[in-house]
Protein backbone atom coordinates (compact mmCIF):
# COMPACT_ATOMS: atom_id res chain seq x y z
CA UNK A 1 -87.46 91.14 0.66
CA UNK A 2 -88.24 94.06 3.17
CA UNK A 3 -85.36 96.50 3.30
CA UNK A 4 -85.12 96.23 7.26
CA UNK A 5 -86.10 93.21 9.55
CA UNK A 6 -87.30 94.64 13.13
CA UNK A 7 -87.11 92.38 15.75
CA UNK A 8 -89.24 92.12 18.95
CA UNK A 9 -89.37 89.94 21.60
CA UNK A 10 -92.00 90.23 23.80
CA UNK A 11 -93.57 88.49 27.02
CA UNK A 12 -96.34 89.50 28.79
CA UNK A 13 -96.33 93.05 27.33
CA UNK A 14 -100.03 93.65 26.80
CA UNK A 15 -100.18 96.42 28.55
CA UNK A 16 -97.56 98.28 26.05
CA UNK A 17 -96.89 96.33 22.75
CA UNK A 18 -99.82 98.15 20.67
CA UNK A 19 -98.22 101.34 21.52
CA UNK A 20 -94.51 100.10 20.85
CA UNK A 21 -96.59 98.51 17.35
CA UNK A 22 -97.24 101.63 16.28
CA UNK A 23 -94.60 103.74 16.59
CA UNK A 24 -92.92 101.13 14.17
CA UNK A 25 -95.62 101.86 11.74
CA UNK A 26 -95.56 105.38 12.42
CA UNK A 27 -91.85 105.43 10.59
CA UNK A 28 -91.15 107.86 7.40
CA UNK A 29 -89.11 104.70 6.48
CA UNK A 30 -91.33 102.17 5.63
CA UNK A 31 -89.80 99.18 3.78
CA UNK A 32 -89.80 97.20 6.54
CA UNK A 33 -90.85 93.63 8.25
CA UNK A 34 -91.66 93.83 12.36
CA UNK A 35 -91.48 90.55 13.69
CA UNK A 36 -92.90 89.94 16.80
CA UNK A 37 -91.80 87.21 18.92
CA UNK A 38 -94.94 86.11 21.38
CA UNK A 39 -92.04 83.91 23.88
CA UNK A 40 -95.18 82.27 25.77
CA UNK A 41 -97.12 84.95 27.10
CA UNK A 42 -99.63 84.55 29.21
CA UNK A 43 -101.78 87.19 28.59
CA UNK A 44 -103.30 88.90 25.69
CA UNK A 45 -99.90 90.30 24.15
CA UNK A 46 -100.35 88.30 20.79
CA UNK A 47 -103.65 90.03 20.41
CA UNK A 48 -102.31 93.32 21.25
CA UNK A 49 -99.30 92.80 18.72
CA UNK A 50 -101.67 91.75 15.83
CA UNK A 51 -102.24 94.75 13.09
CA UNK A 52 -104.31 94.33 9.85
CA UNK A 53 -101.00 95.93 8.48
CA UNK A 54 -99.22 93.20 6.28
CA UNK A 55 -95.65 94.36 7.53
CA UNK A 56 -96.62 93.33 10.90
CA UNK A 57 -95.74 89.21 11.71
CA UNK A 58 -96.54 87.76 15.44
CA UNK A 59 -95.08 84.63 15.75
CA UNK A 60 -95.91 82.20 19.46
CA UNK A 61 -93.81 80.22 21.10
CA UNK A 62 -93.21 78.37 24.49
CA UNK A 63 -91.04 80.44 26.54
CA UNK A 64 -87.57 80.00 25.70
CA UNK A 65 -86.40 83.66 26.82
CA UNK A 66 -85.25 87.34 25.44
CA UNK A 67 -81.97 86.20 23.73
CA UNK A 68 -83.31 82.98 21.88
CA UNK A 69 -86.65 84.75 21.06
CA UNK A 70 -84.13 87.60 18.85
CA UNK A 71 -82.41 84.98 17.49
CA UNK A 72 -85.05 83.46 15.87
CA UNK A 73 -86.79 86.45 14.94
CA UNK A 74 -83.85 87.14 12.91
CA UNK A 75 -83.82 83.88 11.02
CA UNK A 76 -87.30 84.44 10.27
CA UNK A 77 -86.80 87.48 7.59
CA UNK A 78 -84.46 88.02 4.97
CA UNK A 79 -83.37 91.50 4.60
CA UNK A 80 -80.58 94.13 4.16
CA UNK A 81 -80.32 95.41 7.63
CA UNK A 82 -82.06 94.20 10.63
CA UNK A 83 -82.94 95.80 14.16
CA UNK A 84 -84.40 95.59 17.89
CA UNK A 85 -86.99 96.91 19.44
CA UNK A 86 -87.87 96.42 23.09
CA UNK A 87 -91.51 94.79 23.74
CA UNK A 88 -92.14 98.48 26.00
CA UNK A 89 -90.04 101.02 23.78
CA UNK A 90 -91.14 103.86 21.32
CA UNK A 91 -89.17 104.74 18.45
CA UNK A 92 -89.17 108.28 17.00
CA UNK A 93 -90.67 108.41 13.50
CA UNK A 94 -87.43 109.61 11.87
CA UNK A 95 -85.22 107.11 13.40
CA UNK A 96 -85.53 104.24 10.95
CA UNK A 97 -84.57 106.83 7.82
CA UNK A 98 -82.06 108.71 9.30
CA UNK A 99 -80.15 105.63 10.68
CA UNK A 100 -80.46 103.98 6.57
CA UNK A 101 -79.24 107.85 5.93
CA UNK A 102 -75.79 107.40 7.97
CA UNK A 103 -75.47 103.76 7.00
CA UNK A 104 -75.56 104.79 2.99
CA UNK A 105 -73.34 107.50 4.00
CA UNK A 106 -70.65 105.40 5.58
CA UNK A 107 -70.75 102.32 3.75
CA UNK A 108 -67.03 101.28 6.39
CA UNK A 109 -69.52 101.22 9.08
CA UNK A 110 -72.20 98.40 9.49
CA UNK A 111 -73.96 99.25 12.83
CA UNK A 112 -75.30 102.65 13.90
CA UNK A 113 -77.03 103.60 17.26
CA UNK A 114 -78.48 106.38 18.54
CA UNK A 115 -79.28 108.48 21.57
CA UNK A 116 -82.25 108.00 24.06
CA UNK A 117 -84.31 109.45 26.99
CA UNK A 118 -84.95 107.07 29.93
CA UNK A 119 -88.91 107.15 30.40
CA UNK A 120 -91.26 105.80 32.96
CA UNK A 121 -94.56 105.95 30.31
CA UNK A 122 -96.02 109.17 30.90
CA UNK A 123 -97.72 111.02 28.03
CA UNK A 124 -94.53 112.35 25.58
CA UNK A 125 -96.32 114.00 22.70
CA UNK A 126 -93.22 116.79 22.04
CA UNK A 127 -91.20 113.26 21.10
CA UNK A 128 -93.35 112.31 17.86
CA UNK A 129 -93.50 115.73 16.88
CA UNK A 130 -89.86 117.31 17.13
CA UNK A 131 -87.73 117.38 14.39
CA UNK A 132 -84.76 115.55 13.98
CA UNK A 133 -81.79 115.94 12.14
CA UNK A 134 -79.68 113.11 12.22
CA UNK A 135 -76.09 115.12 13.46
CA UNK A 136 -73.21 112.38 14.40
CA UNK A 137 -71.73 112.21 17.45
CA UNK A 138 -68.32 111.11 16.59
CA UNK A 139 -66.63 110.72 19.72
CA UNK A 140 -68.78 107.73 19.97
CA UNK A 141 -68.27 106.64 16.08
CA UNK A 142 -66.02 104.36 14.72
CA UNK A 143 -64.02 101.74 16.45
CA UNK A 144 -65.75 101.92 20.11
CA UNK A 145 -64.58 98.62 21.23
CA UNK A 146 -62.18 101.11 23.68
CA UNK A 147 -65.46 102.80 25.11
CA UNK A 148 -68.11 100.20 24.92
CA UNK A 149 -65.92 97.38 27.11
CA UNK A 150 -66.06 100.21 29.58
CA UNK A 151 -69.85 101.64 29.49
CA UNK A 152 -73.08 100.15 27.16
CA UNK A 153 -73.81 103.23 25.20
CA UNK A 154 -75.89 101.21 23.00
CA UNK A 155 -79.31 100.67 24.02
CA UNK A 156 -80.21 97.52 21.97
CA UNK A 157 -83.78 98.91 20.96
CA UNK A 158 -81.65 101.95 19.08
CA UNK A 159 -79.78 99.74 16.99
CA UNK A 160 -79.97 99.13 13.27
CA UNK A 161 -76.66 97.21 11.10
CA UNK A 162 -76.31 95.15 8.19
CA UNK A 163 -78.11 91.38 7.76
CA UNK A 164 -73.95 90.78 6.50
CA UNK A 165 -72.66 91.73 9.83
CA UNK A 166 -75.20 89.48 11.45
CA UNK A 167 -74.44 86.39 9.77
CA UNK A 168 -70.69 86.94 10.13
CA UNK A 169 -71.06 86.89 13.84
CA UNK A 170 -73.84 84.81 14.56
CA UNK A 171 -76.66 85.15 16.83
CA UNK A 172 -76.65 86.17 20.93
CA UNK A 173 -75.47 84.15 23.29
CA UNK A 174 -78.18 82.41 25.27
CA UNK A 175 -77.03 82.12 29.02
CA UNK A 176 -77.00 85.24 30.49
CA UNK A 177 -79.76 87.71 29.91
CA UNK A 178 -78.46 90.48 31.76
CA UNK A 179 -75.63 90.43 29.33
CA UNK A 180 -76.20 88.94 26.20
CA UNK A 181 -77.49 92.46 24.17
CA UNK A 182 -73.49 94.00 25.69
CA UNK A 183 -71.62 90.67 24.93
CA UNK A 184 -73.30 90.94 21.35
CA UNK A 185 -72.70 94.46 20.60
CA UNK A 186 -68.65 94.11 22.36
CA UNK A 187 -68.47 91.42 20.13
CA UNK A 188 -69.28 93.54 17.13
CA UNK A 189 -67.10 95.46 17.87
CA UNK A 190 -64.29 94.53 17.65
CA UNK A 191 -64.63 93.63 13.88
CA UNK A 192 -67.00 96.59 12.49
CA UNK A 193 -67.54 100.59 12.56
CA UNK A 194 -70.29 101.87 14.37
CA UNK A 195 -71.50 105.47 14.05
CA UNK A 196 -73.83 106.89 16.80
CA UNK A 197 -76.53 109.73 15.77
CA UNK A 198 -76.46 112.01 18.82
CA UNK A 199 -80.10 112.94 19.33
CA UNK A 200 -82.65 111.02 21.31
CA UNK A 201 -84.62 108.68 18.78
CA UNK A 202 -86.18 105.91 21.66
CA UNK A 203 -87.68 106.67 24.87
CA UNK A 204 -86.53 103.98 27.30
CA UNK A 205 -89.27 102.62 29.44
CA UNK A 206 -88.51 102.12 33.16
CA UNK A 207 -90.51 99.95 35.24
CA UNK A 208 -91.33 100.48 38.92
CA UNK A 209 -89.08 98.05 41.11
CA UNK A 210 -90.21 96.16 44.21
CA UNK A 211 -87.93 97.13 46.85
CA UNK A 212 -88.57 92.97 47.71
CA UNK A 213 -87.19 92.25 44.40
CA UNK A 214 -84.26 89.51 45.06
CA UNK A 215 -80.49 91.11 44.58
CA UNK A 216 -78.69 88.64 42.27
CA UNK A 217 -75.94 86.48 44.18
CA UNK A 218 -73.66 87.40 41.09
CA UNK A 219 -71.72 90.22 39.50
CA UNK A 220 -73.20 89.27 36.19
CA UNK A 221 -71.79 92.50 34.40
CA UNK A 222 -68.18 92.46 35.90
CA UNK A 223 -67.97 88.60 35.19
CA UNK A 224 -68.88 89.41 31.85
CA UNK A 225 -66.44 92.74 31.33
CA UNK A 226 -63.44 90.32 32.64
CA UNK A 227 -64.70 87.51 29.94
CA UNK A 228 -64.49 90.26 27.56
CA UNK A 229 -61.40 91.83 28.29
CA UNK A 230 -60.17 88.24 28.29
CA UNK A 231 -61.30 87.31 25.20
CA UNK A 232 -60.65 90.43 23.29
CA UNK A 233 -57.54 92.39 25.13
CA UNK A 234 -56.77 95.70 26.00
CA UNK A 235 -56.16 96.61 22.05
CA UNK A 236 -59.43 95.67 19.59
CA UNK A 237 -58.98 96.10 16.70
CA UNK A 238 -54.67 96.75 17.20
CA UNK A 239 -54.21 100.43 18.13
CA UNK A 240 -57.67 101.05 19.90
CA UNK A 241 -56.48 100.95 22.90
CA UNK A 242 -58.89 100.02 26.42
CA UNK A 243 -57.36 103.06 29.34
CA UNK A 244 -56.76 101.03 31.62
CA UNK A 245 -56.98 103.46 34.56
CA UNK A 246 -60.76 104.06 33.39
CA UNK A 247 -61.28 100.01 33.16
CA UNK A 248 -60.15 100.23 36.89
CA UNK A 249 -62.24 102.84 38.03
CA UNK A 250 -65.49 101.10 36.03
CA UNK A 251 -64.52 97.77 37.61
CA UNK A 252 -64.05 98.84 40.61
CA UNK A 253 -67.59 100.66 40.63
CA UNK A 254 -69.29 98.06 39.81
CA UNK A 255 -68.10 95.77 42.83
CA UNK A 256 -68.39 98.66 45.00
CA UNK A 257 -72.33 98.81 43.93
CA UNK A 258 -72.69 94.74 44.24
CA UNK A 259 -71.05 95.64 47.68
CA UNK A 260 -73.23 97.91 48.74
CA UNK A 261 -76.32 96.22 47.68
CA UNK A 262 -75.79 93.20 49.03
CA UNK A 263 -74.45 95.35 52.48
CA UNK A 264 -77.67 97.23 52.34
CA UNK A 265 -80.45 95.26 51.45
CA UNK A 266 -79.38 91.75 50.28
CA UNK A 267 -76.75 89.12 51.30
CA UNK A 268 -74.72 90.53 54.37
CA UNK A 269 -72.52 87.83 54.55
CA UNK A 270 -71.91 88.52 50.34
CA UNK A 271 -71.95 92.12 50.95
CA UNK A 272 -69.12 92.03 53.66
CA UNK A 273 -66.99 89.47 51.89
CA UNK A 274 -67.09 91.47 48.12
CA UNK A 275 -66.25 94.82 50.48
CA UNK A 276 -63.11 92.70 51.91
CA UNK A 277 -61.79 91.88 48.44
CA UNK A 278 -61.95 95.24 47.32
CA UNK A 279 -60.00 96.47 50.47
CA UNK A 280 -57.14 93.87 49.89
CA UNK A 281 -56.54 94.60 46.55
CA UNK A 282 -57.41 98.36 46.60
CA UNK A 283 -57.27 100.83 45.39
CA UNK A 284 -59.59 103.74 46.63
CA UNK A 285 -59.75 101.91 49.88
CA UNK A 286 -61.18 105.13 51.65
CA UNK A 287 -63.81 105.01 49.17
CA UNK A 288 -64.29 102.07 49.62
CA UNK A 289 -64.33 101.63 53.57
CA UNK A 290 -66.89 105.23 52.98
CA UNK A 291 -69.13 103.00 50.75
CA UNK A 292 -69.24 99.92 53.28
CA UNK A 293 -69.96 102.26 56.50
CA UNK A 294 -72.88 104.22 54.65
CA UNK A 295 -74.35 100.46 53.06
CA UNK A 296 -74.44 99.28 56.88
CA UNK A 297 -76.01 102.44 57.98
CA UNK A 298 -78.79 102.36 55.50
CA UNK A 299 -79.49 98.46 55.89
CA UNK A 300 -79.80 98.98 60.34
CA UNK A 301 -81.12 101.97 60.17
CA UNK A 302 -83.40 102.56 57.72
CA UNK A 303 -85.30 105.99 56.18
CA UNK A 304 -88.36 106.54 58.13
């Protein structure tokens, strides 16, 4: 039984999965599985994925999406811990040890996570090849539910926890891929530690947008937060509390930005009505009313 089960879902990622392959293998930790999950690509990412290295698994399917594709990459592999691994990220090769490293040193805590550095794929060789050391960052350790419901700090290709934690709380949700890595990890915590290592271990990779690409007619993440804060309260576990002038501010932020994209680029009629809302329950309605006037500006007239 490998000592950690990495999990990767990938779909159409031809163009980066050998890379992303590789930095796996490049690990000073290396009891491990990587199981790839091919969710119906329709290029050559299967190929791409495949390594004469035994640890390396690529499994094909029809496409059945990011959230179902981790699921059952997880059932595939027994192990002690698991982890994710976006199809386009790079992992620095002291992140697998040093994460085991905190875990063993904290046996309370069952998932750790780490910094990262947002990337758009240009050459990085300083990343590889600077030391890390594996400091905490404890005002991001512990019982986060209070800080996570508010902000994601945990990129999901950062995080390893115990196969135990796992099967206590099941698999991701299915129906939302926008939110079903921060459901997941909310979820999580409100039952388990997490500790955070403070130094970059993953570079991020950002894609180019098309400035055509469709707004969605939904406030996916503040649906979700409100689920959450429904589901979970204001206090998870008792005496960790949510501050619930912060949850304002971060709620109202993010229907000011649906606002304003909509207002700008997308749905006018959306834009305007979300904008209205806001006003009538406040607060910050200057802000607000600022926000509105500058998304109308930049949707009639626009940057030459």
């Amino acid at each position: 039984m490998p000592r950690v089960n990495i999990v990767v879902p990938a779909y159409n990622a031809e163009s980066f999965i050998g890379e992303t392959v590789q930095s796996v293998l490049n690990q000073t930790a290396g009891d491990f599985q990587l199981t790839i999950i091919d969710d119906g690509s329709k290029d050559a990412t299967a190929a791409r994925a495949a390594s004469s290295d035994a640890r390396v698994r690529v499994i094909s399917q029809d496409n059945r999406g990011m959230s179902r594709s981790r699921n059952r990459g997880m059932a595939e592999v027994d192990s002690e811990f698991v982890a994710l691994l976006d199809a386009d990220d790079i992992w620095h090769p002291e992140k697998l040890r040093l994460q085991l490293h905190a875990l063993q040193q904290r046996p309370d805590h069952d998932f750790c996570y780490t910094g990262f550095e947002v990337w758009h794929g240009e050459a990085r060789p300083d990343f590889a090849a600077s030391a890390r050391a594996g400091r905490v960052d404890e005002t991001l350790s512990g019982w986060i539910y209070p800080k996570l419901i508010l902000d994601n700090h945990a990129l999901p290709s950062s995080v390893l926890w115990r196969r135990s934690a796992w099967d206590q709380l099941g698999g991701f949700l299915t129906n939302n891929q926008q939110t079903d890595d921060w459901e997941y990890l909310v979820r999580a915590s409100t039952q388990h530690r997490f500790v955070r290592l403070a130094e970059s271990f993953v570079l991020y990779r950002q894609h180019p947008v098309s400035l055509s690409r469709r707004i969605p007619a939904t406030n996916t993440t503040e649906l979700m937060r409100a689920e959450l804060i429904q589901r979970f309260g204001m206090s998870s576990p008792p005496g960790h509390d949510v501050d619930p002038v912060a949850l304002r501010r971060f709620q109202h932020r993010g229907w000011c930005n649906f606002a304003d994209a909509h207002c700008a680029k997308g749905d006018l009629g959306l834009g305007l009505k979300t904008f209205a809302g806001l006003l009538a329950r406040g607060p910050q309605r200057g802000a607000t009313l600022s926000k509105c006037a500058k998304s109308l500006v930049r949707r009639w007239i626009p940057k030459r």
